[in-house]
Protein backbone atom coordinates (compact mmCIF):
# COMPACT_ATOMS: atom_id res chain seq x y z
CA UNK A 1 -23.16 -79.79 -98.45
CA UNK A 2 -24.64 -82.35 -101.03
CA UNK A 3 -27.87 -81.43 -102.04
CA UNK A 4 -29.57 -83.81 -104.12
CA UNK A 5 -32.67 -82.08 -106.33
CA UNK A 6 -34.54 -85.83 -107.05
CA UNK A 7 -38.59 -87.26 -106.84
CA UNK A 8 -40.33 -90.30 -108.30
CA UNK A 9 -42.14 -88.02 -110.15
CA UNK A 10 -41.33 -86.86 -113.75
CA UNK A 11 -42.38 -83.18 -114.42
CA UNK A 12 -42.15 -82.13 -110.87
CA UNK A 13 -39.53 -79.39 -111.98
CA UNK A 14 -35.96 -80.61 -110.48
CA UNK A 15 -33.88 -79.51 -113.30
CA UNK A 16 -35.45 -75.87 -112.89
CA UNK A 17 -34.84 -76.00 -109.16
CA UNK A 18 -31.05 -77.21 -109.70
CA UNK A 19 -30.09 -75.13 -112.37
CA UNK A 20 -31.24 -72.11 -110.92
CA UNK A 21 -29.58 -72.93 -107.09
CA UNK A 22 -26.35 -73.77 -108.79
CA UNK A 23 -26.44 -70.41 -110.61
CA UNK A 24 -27.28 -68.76 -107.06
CA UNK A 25 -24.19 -70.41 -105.33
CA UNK A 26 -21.99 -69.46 -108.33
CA UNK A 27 -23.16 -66.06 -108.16
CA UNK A 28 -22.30 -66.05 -104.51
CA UNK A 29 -18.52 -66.94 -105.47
CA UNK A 30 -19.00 -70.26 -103.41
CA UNK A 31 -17.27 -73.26 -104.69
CA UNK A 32 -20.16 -75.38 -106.32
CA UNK A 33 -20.24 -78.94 -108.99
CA UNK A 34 -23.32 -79.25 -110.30
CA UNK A 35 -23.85 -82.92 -111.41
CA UNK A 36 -26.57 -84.12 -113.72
CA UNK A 37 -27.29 -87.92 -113.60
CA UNK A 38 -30.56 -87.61 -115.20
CA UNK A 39 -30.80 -89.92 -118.79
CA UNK A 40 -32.26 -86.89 -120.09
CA UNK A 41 -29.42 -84.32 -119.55
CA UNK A 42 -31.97 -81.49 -119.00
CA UNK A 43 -29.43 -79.67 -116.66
CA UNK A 44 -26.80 -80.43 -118.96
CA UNK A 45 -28.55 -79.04 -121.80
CA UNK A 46 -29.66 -75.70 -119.93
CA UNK A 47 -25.76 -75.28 -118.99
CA UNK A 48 -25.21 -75.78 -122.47
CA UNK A 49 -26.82 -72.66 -123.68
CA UNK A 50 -25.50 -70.72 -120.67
CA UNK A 51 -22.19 -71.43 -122.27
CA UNK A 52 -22.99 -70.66 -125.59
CA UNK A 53 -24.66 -67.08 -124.71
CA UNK A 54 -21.59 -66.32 -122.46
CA UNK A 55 -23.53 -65.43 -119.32
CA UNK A 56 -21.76 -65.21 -116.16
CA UNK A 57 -20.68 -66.80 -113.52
CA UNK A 58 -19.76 -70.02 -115.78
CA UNK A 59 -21.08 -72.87 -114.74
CA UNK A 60 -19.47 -76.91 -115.36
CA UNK A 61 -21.79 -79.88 -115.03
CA UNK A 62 -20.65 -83.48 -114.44
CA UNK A 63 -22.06 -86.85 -115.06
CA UNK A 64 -22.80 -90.19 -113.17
CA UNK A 65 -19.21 -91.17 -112.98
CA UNK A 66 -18.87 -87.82 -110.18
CA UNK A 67 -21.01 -89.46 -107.74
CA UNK A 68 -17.65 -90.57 -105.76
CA UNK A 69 -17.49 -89.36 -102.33
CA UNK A 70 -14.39 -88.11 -103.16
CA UNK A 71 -14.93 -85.98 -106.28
CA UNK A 72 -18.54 -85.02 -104.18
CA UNK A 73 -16.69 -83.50 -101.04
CA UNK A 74 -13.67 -81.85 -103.24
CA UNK A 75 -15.72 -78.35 -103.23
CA UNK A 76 -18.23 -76.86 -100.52
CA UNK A 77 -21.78 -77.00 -102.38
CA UNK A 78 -22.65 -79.56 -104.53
CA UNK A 79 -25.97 -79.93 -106.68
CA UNK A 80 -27.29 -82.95 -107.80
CA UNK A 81 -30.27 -83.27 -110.51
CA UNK A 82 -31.70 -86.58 -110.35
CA UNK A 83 -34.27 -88.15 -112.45
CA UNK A 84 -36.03 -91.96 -112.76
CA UNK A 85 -34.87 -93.09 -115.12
CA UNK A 86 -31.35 -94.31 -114.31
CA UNK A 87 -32.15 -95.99 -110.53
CA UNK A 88 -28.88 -97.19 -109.57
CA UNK A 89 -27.35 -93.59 -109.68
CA UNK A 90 -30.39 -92.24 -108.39
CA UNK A 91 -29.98 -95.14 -105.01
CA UNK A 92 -26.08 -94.21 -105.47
CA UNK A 93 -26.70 -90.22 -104.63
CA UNK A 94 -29.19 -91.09 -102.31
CA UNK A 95 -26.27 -92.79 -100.39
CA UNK A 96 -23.92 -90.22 -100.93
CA UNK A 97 -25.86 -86.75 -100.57
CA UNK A 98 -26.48 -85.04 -97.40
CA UNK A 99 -29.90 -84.05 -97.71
CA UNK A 100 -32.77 -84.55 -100.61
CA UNK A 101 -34.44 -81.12 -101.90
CA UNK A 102 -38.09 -82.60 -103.20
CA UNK A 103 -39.94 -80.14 -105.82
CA UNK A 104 -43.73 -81.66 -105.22
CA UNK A 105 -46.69 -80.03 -107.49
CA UNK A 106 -49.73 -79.70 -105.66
CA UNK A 107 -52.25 -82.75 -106.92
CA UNK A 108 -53.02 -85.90 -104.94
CA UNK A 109 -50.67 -88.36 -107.43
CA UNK A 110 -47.57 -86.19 -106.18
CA UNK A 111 -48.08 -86.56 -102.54
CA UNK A 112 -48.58 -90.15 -103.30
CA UNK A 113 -44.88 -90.02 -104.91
CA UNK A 114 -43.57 -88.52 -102.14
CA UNK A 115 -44.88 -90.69 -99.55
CA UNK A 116 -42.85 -93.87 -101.98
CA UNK A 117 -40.12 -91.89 -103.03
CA UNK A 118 -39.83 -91.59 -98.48
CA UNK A 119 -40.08 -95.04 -98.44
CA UNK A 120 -37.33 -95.54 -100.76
CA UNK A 121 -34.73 -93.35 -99.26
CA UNK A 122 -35.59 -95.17 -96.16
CA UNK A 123 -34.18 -98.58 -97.93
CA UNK A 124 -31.36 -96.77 -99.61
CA UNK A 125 -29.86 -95.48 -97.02
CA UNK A 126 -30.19 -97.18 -93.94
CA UNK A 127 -26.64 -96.25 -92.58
CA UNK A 128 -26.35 -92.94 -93.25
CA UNK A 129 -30.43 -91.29 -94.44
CA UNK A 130 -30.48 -87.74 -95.72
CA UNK A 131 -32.80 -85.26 -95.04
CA UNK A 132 -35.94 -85.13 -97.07
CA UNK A 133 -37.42 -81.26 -97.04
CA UNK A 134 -39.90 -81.04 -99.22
CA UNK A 135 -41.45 -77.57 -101.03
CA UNK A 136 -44.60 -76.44 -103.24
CA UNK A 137 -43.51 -76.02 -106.69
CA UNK A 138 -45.82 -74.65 -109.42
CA UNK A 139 -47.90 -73.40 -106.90
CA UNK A 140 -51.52 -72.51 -108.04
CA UNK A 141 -51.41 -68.35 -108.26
CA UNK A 142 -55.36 -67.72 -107.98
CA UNK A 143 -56.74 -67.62 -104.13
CA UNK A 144 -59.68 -69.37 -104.96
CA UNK A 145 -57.58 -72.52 -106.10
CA UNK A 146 -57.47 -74.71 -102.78
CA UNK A 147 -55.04 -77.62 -103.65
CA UNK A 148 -51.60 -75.85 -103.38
CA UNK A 149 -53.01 -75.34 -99.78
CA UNK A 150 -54.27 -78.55 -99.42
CA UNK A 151 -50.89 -80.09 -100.36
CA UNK A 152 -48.52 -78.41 -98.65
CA UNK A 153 -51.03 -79.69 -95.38
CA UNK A 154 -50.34 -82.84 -96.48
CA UNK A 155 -46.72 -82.55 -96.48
CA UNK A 156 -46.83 -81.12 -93.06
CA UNK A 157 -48.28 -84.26 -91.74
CA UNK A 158 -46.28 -86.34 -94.06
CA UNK A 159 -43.63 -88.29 -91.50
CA UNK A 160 -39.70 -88.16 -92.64
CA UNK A 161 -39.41 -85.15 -94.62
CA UNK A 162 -39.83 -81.96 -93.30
CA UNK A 163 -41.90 -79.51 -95.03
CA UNK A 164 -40.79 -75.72 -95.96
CA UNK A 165 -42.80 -72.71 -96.50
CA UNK A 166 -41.67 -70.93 -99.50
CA UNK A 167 -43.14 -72.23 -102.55
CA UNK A 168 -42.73 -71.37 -106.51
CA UNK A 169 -45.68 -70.50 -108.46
CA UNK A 170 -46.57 -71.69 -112.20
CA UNK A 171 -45.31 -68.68 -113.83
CA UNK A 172 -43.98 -68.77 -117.27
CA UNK A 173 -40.98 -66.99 -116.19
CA UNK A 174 -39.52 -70.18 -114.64
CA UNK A 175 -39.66 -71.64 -118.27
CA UNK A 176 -38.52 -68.73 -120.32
CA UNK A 177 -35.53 -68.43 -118.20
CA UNK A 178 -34.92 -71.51 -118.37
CA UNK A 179 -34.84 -71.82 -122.13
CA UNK A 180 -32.37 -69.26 -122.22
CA UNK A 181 -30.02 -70.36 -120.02
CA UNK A 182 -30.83 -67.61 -117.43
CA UNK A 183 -31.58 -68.10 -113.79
CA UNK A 184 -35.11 -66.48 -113.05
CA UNK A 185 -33.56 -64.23 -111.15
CA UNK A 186 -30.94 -62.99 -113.50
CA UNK A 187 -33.96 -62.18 -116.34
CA UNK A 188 -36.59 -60.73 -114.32
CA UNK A 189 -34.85 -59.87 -110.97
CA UNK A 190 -37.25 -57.35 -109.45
CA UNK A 191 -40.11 -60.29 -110.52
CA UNK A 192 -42.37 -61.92 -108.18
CA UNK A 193 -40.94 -65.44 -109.52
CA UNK A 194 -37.43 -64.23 -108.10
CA UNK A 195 -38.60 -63.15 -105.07
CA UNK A 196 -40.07 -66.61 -104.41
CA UNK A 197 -37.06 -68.54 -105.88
CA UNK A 198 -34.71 -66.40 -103.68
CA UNK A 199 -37.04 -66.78 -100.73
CA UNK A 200 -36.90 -70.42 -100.94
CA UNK A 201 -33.14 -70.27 -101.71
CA UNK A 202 -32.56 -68.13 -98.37
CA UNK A 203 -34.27 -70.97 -96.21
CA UNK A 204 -32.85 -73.96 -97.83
CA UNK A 205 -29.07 -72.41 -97.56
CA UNK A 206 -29.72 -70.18 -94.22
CA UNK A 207 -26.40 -70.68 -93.13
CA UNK A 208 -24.94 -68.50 -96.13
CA UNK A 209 -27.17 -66.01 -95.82
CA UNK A 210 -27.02 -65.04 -92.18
C-alpha cells in the first residue's frame, strides 16, 4: 500500500501525520519506506533526531529519486510526505500512490484547498486516480467551538474523497513529540492525543488490525 500524506495547503500537519504512521507500522514489525519529497525535509529532519536519541524501531527516509514504482512496491507499506513546493514530485506520487491521506484543519480556506487539491488529482491521474480520504486534524477541543463540526460536514458532502471519522485535536502533545523525535503515542501513550492518533490509525489501516 502507497499512502501518500499530501494537501495544497501548507500547515495542515502532513509531516506529523506521516511521521507518526510510519513509526506505527515500524512498531508493528511491517516492512515500511517512508519517503519525504517535501523541499523542506520536515520528515527528514524529525527522523533525524529519532536517530540521534536512539529510539526504537529505527526508522530510514528516502528522497524524490524513490518515487519509482519499483523502489515504491519493493516493501508492503509505504509513506509518502508531500508538500507544495516541489509540484512535479508531488503530480509524480500522485501517479504512483495508491491512495491520498488529506490532513484538513477545520476553517473555510482549507475546504477550499481540498475541493482544488480534488481537482488536481483528478488531472494527475486520469489512468490510474487514488483514493482521496480525507480527516479533521487540529480539531477544535472546546464543545462550544462549531467549525471542526461544520467542516468535517463539508467534507461529507465534498464529492471524490471520502471522509473519515476520527479526527486529531490541537493538542500540544502532537508538537512536543514531534520535536523530539517521538511518536505521540510513544511519549504520552495512555494520552487522549494517542488515543485519537491510534483511532484514526486503526481505520485508515483496518486490514492490519483485524
Amino acid at each position: 500500500m502507497i499512502t501518500l500524506v499530501a494537501s495544497l495547503k501548507g500547515g495542515s500537519g502532513k509531516s506529523t501525520v506521516a511521521f507518526n504512521l510510519g513509526v506505527w507500522l515500524a512498531q508493528g514489525a511491517l516492512a515500511c519506506r517512508l519517503v519525504d519529497i517535501d523541499p523542506q525535509a520536515t520528515l527528514t529532519d524529525v527522523l533525524e533526531v529519532r536517530r540521534e536519541e536512539g529510539y526504537t524501531p529505527p526508522l530510514q527516509v528516502l528522497d524524490k529519486r524513490a518515487l519509482t514504482r519499483e523502489q515504491l512496491t519493493e516493501v508492503e507499506q509505504v509513506v509518502i510526505d508531500a508538500g507544495t513546493a516541489d509540484m512535479d514530485s508531488l503530480r509524480l506520487a500522485l501517479a504512483l500512490c495508491d491512495r491520498v491521506v488529506v490532513p484538513v484543519q477545520p476553517s473555510q480556506a482549507d475546504i477550499w484547498s481540498v475541493q482544488r487539491f480534488i481537482r488536481l488529482v483528478a488531472t494527475v491521474a486520469r489512468e490510474r486516480p487514488p483514493e482521496i480520504i480525507g480527516f479533521i486534524n487540529r480539531g477544535d477541543t472546546h464543545h462550544a467551538v462549531r467549525e471542526t463540526d461544520e467542516a468535517a460536514a463539508a467534507l461529507v458532502a465534498a464529492p471524490g474523497i471520502r471522509f473519515i471519522k476520527p479526527r486529531l485535536s490541537q493538542r500540544t502533545v502532537f508538537r512536543r513529540s514531534f520535536s523530539e523525535g517521538l511518536a505521540v503515542f510513544e511519549l504520552e501513550s495512555k494520552g487522549k492525543a494517542a488515543r485519537e492518533f491510534l483511532g484514526l490509525a486503526a481505520v485508515l489501516y483496518a486490514d492490519l488490525v483485524r
